[in-house]
N, C-alpha and C. Protein backbone atom coordinates (compact mmCIF):
# COMPACT_ATOMS: atom_id res chain seq x y z
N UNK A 1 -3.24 -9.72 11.28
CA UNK A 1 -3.14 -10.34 9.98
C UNK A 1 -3.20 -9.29 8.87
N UNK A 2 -4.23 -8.27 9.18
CA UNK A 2 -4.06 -6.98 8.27
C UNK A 2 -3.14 -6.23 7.86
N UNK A 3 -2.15 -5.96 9.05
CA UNK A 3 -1.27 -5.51 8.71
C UNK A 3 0.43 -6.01 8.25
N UNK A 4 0.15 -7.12 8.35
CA UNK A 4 1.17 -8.26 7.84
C UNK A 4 1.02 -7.59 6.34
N UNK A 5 -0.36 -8.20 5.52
CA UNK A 5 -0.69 -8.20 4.72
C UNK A 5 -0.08 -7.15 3.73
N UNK A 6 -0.92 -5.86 4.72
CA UNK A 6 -0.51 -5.03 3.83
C UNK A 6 1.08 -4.92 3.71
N UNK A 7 1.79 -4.72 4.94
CA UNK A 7 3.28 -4.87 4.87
C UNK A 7 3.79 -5.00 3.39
N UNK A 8 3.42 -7.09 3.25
CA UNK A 8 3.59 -7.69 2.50
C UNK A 8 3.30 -6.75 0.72
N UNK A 9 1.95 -6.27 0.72
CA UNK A 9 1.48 -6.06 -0.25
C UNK A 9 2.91 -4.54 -0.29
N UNK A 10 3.10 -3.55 0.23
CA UNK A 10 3.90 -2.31 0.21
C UNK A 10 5.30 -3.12 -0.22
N UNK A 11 5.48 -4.01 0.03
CA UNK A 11 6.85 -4.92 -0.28
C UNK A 11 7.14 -5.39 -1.88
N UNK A 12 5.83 -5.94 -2.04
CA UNK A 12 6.30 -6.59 -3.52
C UNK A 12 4.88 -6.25 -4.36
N UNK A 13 4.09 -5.06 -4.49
CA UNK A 13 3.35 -4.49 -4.94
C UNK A 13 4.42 -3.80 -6.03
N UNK A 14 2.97 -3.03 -6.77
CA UNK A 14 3.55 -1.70 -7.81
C UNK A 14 3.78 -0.32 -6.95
N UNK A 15 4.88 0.09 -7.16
CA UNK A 15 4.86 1.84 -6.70
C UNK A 15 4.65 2.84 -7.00
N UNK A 16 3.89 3.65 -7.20
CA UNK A 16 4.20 4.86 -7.68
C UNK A 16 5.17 5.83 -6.54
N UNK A 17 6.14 7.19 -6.39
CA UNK A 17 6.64 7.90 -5.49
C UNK A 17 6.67 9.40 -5.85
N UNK A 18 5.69 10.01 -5.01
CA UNK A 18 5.30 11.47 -5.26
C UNK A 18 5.99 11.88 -4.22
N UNK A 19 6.74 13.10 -4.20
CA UNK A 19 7.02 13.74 -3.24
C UNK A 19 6.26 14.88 -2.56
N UNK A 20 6.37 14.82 -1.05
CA UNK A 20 4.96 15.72 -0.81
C UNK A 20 5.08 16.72 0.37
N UNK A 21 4.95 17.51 0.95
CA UNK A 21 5.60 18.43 2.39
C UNK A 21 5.16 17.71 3.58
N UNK A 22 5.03 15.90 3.72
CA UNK A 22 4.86 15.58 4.84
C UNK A 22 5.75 14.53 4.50
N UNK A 23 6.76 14.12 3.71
CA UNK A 23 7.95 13.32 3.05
C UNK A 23 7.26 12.61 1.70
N UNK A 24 8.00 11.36 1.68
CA UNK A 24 7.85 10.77 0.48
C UNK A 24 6.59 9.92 0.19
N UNK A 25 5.72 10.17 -0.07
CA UNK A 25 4.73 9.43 -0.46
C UNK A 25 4.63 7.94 -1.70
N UNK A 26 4.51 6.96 -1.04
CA UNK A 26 4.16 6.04 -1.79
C UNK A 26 3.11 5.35 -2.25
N UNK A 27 2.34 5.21 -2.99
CA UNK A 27 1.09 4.92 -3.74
C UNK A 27 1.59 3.17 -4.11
N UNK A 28 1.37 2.16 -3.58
CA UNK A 28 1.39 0.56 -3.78
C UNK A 28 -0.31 0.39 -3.98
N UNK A 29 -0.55 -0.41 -5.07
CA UNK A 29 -0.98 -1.32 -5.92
C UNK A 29 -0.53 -2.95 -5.80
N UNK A 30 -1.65 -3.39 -5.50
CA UNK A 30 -1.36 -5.17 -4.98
C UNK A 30 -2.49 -6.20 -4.48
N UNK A 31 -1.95 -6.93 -4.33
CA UNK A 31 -2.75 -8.29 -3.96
C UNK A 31 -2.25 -8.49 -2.27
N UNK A 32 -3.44 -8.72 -1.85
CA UNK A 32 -3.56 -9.12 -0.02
C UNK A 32 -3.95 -10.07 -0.07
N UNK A 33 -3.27 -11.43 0.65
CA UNK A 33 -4.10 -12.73 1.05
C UNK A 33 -5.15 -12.11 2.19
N UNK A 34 -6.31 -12.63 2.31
CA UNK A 34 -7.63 -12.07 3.16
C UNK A 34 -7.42 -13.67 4.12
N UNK A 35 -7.71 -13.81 4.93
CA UNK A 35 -7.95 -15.03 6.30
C UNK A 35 -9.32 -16.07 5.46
N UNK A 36 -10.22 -15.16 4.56
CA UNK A 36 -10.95 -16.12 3.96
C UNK A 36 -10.34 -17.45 2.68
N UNK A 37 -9.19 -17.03 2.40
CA UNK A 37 -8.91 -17.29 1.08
C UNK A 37 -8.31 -16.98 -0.08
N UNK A 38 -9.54 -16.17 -0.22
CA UNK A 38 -9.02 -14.90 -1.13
C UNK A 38 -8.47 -14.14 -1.28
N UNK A 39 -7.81 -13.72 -2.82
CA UNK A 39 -6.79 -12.39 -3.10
C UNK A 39 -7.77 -10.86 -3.15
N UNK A 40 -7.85 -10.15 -2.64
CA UNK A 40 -7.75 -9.03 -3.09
C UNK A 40 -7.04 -7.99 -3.59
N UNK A 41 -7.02 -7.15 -4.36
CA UNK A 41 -6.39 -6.19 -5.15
C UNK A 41 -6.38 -4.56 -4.27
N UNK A 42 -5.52 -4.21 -3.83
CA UNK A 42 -5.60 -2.81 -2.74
C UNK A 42 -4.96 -2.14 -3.30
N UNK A 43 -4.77 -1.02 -2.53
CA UNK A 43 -4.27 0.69 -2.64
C UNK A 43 -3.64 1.12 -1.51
N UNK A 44 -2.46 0.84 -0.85
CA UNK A 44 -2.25 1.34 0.05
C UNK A 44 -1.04 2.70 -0.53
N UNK A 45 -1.29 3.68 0.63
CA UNK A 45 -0.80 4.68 0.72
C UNK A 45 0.16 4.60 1.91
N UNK A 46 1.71 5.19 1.94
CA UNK A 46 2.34 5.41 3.04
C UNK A 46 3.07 6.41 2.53
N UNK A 47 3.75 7.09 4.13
CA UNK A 47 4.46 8.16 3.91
C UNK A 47 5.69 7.79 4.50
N UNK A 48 6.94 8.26 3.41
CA UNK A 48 8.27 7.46 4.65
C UNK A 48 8.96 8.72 4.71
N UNK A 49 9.10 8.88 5.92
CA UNK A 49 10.21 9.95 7.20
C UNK A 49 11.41 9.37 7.55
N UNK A 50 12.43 9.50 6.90
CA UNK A 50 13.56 9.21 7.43
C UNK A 50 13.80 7.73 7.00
N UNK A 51 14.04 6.88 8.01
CA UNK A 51 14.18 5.62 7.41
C UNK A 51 12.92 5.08 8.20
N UNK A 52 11.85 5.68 8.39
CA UNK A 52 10.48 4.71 8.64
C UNK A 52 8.99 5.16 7.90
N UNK A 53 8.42 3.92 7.74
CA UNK A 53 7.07 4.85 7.06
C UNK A 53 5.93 4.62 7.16
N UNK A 54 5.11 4.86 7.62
CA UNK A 54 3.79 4.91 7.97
C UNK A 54 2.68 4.85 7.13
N UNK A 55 1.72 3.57 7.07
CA UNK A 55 0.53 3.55 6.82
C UNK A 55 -0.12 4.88 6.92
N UNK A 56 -0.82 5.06 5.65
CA UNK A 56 -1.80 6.54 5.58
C UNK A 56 -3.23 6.24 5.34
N UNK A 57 -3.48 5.16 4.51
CA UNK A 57 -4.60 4.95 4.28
C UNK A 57 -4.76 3.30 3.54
N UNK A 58 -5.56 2.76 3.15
CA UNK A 58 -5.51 1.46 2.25
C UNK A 58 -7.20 1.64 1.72
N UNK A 59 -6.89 1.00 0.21
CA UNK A 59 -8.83 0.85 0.15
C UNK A 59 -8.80 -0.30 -1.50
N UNK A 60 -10.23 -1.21 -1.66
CA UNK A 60 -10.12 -1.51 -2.82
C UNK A 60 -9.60 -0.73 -3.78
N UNK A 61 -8.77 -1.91 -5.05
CA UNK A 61 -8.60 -1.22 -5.96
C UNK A 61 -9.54 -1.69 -6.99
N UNK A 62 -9.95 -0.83 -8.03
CA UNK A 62 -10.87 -1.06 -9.03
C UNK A 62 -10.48 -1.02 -10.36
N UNK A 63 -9.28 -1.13 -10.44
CA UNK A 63 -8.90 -1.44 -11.65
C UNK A 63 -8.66 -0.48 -12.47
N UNK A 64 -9.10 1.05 -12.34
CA UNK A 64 -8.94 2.27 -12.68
C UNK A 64 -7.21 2.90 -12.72
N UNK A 65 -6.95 3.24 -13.37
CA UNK A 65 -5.80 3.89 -13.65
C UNK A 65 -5.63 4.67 -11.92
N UNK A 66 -4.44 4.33 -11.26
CA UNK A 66 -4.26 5.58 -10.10
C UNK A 66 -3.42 6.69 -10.20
């Protein structure tokens, strides 16, 4: 379900795109449906290689400028 989520959230989230010496880095900003209910607000990080891209990290977001 987590990773649906995030999927979802890397899909129709905010982007930022830094380029970086392990490819393209994307910085998404978003909302995750949680199994309780609730929205939360995340941070996921991926890196895309070619035409695929990989989860790097995810964590609350706090509302702070990223």
């Amino acid at each position: 379900m987590l990773a649906e989520a995030l999927r979802g959230q890397a899909r129709n989230g905010t982007a930022k795109t830094i380029a970086s010496r392990w490819g393209t880095k994307h910085v998404v900003t978003g909302e995750i449906d949680a199994p309780n209910g609730r929205r939360y607000n995340i941070v996921s990080v991926w890196i895309a290689e070619e035409a695929t891209a990989r989860l790097v990290t995810a964590y609350p977001f706090e509302g702070k400028d990223e």
